[in-house]
N, C-alpha and C. Protein backbone atom coordinates (compact mmCIF):
# COMPACT_ATOMS: atom_id res chain seq x y z
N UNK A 1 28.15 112.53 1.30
CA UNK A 1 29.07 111.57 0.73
C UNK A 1 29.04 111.64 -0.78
N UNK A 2 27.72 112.38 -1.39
CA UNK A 2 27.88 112.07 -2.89
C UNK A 2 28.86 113.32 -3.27
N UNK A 3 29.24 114.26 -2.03
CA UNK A 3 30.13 115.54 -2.54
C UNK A 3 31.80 114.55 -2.73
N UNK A 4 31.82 113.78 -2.30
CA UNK A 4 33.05 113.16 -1.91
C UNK A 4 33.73 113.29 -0.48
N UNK A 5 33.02 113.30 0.37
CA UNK A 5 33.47 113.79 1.61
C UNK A 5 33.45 112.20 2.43
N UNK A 6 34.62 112.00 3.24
CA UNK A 6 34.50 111.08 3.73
C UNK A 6 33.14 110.49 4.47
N UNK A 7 33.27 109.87 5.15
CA UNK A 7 32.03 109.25 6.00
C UNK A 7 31.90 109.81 7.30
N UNK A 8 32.95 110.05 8.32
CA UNK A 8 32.74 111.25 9.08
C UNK A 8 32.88 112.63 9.03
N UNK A 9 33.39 113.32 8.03
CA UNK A 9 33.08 114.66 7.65
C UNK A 9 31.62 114.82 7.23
N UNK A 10 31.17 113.85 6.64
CA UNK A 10 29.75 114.11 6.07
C UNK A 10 28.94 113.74 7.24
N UNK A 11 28.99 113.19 7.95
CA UNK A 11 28.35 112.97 9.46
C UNK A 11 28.35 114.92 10.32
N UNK A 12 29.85 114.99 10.12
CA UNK A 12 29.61 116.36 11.53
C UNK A 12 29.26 117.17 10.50
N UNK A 13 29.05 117.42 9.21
CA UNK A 13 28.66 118.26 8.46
C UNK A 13 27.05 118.37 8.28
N UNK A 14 26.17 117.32 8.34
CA UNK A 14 25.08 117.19 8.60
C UNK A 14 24.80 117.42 10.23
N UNK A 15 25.47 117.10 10.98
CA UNK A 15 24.97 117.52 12.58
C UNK A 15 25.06 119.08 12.74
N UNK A 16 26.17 119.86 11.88
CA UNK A 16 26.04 120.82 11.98
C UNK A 16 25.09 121.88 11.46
N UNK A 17 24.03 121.18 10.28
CA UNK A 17 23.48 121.63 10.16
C UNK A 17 21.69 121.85 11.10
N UNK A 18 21.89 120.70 11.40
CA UNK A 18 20.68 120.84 12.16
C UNK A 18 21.05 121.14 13.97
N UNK A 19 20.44 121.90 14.06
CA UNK A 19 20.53 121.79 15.93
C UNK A 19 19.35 121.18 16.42
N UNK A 20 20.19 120.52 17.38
CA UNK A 20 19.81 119.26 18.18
C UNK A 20 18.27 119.62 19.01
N UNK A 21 18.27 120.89 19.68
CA UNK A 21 17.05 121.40 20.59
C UNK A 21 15.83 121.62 19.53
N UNK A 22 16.23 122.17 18.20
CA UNK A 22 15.33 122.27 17.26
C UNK A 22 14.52 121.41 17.53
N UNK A 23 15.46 119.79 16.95
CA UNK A 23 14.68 119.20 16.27
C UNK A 23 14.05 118.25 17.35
N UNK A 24 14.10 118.13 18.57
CA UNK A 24 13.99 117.95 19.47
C UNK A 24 12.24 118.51 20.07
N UNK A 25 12.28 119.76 19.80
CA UNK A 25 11.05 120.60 20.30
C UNK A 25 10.09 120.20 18.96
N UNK A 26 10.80 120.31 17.87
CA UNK A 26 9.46 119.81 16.85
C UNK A 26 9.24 118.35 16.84
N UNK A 27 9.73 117.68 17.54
CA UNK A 27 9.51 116.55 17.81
C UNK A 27 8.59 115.86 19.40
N UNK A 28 8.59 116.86 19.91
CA UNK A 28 7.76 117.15 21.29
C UNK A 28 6.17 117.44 20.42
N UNK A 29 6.33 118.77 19.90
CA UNK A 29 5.48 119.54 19.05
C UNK A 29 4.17 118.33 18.68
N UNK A 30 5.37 117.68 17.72
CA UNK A 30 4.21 116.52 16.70
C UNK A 30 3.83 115.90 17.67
N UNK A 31 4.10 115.07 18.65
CA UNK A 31 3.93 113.94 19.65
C UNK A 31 3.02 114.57 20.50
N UNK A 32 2.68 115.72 20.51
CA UNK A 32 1.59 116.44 21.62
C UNK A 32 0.54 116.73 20.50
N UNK A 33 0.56 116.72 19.63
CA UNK A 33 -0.74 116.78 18.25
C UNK A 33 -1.76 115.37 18.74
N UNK A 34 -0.89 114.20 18.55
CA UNK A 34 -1.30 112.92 18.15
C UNK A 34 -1.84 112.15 19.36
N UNK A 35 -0.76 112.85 20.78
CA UNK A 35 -1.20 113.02 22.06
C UNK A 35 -2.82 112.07 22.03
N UNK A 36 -3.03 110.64 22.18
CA UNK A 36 -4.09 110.47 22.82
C UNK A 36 -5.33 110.06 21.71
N UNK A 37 -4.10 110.04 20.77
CA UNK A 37 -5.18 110.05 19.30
C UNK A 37 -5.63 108.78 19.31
N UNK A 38 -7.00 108.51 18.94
CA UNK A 38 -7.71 107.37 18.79
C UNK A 38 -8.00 106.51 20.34
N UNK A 39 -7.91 107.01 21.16
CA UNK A 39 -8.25 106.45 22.37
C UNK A 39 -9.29 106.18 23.10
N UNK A 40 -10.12 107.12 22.36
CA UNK A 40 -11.45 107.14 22.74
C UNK A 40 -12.00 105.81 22.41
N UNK A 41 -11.94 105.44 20.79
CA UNK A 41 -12.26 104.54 20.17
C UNK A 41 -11.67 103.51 21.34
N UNK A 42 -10.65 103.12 21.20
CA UNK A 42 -9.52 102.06 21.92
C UNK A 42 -10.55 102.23 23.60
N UNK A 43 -11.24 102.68 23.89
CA UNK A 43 -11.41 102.82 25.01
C UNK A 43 -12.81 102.05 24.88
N UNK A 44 -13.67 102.24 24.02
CA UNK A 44 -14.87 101.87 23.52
C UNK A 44 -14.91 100.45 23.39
N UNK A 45 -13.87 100.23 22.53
CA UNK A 45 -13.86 98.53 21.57
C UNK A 45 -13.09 98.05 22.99
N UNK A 46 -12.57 98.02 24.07
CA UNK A 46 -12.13 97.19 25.09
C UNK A 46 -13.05 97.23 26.35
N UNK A 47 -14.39 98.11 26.28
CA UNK A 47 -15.21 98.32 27.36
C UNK A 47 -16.26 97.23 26.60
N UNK A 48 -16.43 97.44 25.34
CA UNK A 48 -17.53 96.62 24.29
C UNK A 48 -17.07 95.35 24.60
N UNK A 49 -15.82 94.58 24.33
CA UNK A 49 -15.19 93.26 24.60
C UNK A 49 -15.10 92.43 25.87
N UNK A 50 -15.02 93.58 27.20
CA UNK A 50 -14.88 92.96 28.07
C UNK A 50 -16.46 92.93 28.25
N UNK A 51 -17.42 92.97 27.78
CA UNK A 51 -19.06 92.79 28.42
C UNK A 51 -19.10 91.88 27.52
N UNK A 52 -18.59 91.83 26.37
CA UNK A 52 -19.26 90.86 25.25
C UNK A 52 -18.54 89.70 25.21
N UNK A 53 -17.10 90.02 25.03
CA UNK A 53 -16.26 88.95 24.82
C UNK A 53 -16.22 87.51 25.17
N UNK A 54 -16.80 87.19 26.34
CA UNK A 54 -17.01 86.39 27.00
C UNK A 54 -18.01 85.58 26.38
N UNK A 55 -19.24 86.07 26.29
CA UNK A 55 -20.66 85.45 25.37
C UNK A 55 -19.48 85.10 23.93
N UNK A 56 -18.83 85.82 23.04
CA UNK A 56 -18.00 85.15 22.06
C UNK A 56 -17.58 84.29 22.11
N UNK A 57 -16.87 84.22 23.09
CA UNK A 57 -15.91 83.17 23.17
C UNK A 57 -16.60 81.40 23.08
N UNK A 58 -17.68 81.69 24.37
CA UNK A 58 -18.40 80.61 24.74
C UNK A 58 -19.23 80.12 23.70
N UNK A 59 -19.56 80.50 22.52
CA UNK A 59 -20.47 81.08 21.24
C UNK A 59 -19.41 79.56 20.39
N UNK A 60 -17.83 80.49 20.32
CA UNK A 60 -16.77 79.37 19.40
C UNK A 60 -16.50 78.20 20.55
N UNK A 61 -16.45 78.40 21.60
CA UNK A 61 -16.18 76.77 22.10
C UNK A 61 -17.01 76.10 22.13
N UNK A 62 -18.58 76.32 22.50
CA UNK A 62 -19.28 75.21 22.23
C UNK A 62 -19.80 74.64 21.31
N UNK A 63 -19.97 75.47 19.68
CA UNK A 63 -19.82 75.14 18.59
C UNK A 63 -18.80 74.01 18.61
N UNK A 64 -17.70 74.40 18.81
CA UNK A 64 -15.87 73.52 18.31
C UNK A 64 -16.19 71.93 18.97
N UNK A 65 -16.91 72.31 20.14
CA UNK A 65 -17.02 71.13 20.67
C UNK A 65 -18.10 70.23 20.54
N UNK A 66 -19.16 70.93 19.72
CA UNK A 66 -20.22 70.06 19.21
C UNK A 66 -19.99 69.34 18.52
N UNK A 67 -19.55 70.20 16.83
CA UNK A 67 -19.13 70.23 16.04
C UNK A 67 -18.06 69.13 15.91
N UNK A 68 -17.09 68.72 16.81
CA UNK A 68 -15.95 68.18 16.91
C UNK A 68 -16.56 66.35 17.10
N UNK A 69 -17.53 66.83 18.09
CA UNK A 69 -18.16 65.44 18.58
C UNK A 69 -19.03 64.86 17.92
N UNK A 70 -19.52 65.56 16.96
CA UNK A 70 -20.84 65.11 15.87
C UNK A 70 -19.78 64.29 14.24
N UNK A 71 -18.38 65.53 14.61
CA UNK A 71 -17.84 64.98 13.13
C UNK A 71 -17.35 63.80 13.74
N UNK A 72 -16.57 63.25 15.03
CA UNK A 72 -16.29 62.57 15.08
C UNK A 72 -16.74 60.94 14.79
N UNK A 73 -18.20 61.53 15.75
CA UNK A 73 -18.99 60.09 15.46
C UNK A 73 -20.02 59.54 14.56
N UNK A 74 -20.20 60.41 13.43
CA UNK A 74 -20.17 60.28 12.46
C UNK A 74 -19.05 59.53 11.41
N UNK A 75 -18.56 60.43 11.50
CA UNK A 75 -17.17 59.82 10.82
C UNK A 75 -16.99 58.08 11.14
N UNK A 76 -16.78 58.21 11.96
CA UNK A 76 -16.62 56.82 12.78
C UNK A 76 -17.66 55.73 12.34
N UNK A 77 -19.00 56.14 12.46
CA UNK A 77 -20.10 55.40 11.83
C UNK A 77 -20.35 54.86 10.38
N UNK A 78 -19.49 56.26 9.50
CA UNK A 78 -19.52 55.77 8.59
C UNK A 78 -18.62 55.06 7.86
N UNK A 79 -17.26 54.86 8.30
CA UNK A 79 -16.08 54.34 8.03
C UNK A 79 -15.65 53.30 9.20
N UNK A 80 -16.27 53.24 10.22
CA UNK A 80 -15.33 52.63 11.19
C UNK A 80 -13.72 52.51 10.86
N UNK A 81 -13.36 53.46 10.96
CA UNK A 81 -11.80 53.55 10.96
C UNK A 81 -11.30 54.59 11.38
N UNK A 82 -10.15 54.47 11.70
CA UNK A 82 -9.15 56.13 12.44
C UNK A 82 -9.30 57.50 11.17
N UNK A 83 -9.01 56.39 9.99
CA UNK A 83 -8.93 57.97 8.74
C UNK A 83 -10.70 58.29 9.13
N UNK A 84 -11.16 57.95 8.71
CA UNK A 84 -12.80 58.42 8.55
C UNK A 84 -13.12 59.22 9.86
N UNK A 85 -12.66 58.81 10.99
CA UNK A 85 -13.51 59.20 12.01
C UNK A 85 -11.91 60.66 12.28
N UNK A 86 -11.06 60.78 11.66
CA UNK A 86 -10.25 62.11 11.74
C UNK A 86 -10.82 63.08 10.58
N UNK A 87 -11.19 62.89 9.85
CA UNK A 87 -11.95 63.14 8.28
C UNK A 87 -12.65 64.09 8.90
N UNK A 88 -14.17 63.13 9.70
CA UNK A 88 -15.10 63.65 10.52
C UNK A 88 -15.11 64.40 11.40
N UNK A 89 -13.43 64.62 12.33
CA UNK A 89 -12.70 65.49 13.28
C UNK A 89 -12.67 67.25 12.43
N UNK A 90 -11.92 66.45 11.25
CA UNK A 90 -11.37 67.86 10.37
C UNK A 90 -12.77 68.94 9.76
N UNK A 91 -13.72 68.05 9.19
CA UNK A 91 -15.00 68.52 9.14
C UNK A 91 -15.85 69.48 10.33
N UNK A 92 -15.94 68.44 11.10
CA UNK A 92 -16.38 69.36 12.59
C UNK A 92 -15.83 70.33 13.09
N UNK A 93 -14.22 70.83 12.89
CA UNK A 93 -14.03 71.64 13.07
C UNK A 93 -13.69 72.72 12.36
N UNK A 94 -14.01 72.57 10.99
CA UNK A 94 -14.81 73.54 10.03
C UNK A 94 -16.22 74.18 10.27
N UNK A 95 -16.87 72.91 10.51
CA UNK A 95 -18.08 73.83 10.61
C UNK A 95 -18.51 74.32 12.38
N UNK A 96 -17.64 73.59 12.84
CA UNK A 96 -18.00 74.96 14.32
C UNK A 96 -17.24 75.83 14.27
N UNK A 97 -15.80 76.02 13.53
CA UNK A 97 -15.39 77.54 13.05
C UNK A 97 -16.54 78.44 12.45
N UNK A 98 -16.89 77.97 11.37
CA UNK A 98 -18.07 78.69 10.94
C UNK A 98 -18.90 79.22 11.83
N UNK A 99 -19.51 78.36 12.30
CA UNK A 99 -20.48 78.35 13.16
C UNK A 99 -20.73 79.57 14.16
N UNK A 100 -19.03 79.48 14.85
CA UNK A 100 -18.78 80.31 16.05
C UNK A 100 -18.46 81.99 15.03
N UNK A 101 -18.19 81.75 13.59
CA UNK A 101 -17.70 82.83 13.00
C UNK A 101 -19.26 83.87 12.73
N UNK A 102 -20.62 82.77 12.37
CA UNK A 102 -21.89 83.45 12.77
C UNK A 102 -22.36 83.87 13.55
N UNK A 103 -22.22 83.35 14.73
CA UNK A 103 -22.84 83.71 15.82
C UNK A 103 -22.03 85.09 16.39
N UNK A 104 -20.60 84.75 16.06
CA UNK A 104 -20.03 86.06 16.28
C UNK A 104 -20.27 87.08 15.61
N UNK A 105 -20.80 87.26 14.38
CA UNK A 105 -21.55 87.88 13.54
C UNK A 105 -22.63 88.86 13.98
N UNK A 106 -23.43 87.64 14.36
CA UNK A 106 -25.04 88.11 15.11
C UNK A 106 -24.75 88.77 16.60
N UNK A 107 -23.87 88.42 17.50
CA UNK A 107 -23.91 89.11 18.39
C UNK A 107 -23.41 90.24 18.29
N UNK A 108 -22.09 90.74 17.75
CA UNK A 108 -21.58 92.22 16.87
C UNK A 108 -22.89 92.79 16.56
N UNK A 109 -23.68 92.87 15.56
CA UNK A 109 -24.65 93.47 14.99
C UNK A 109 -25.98 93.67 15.89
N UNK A 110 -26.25 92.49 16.77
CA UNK A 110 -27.29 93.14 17.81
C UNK A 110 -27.19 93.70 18.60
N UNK A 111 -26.00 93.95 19.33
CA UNK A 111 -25.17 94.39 20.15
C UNK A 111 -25.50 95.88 19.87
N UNK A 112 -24.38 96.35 18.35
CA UNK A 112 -24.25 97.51 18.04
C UNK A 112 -25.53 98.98 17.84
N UNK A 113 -26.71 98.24 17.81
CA UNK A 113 -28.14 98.59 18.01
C UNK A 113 -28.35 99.28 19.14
C-alpha cells in the first residue's frame, strides 16, 4: 500500500508472493522444535503440588482462621464495638496471610531437600 496500490491488489500481491505449503511446513517445522518444551518441569511442579498442596493449603486456612478468631476477640475486648472488633477482623487476617505465607515458605524449602 505504501507503493500506492489499492488495498486488494496489495493483498493478492503479497499472497503471491509467499506460497501457502511453504509457509505452512515451516510452520509445522518450528511447532515440532518446541514440541513438548518444558513439560518435564510442568510435570514435576504438578506431581510436587498434588503431594504437597494439600499440607499448603491446610497451613493458610488454619492460620486465617486462628488468626481471624484471635483478631476478632481481641478487638472486641478492647473496644467493645463493631469498628474495633472489624479492625481486629482486618488485622487477623493479615497476620494469618503472613503466617500461611511462612509456613508456605518452610514447607517449599524442606520439601525441596
Amino acid at each position: 500500500m505504501k507503493e500506492g496500490y489499492p488495498e486488494e491488489e496489495a493483498l493478492k500481491i503479497t499472497m503471491d508472493k509467499f506460497d501457502e505449503t511453504e509457509l505452512n511446513s515451516s510452520f509445522e517445522e518450528f511447532m515440532r522444535k518446541f514440541d513438548g518444551f518444558g513439560m518435564e518441569e510442568y510435570a514435576w511442579m504438578e506431581k510436587w503440588y498434588m503431594e504437597n498442596g494439600e499440607a499448603i493449603g491446610l497451613f493458610y486456612a488454619a492460620f486465617l482462621v486462628l488468626e481471624h478468631t484471635l483478631g476478632a476477640f481481641f478487638g472486641y475486648i478492647s473496644g467493645h464495638s463493631l469498628v474495633s472488633t472489624c479492625i481486629g477482623l482486618a488485622v487477623g487476617c493479615g497476620a494469618g496471610i503472613s503466617l500461611g505465607l511462612l509456613s508456605h515458605g518452610i514447607v517449599v524449602l524442606t520439601k525441596r531437600q
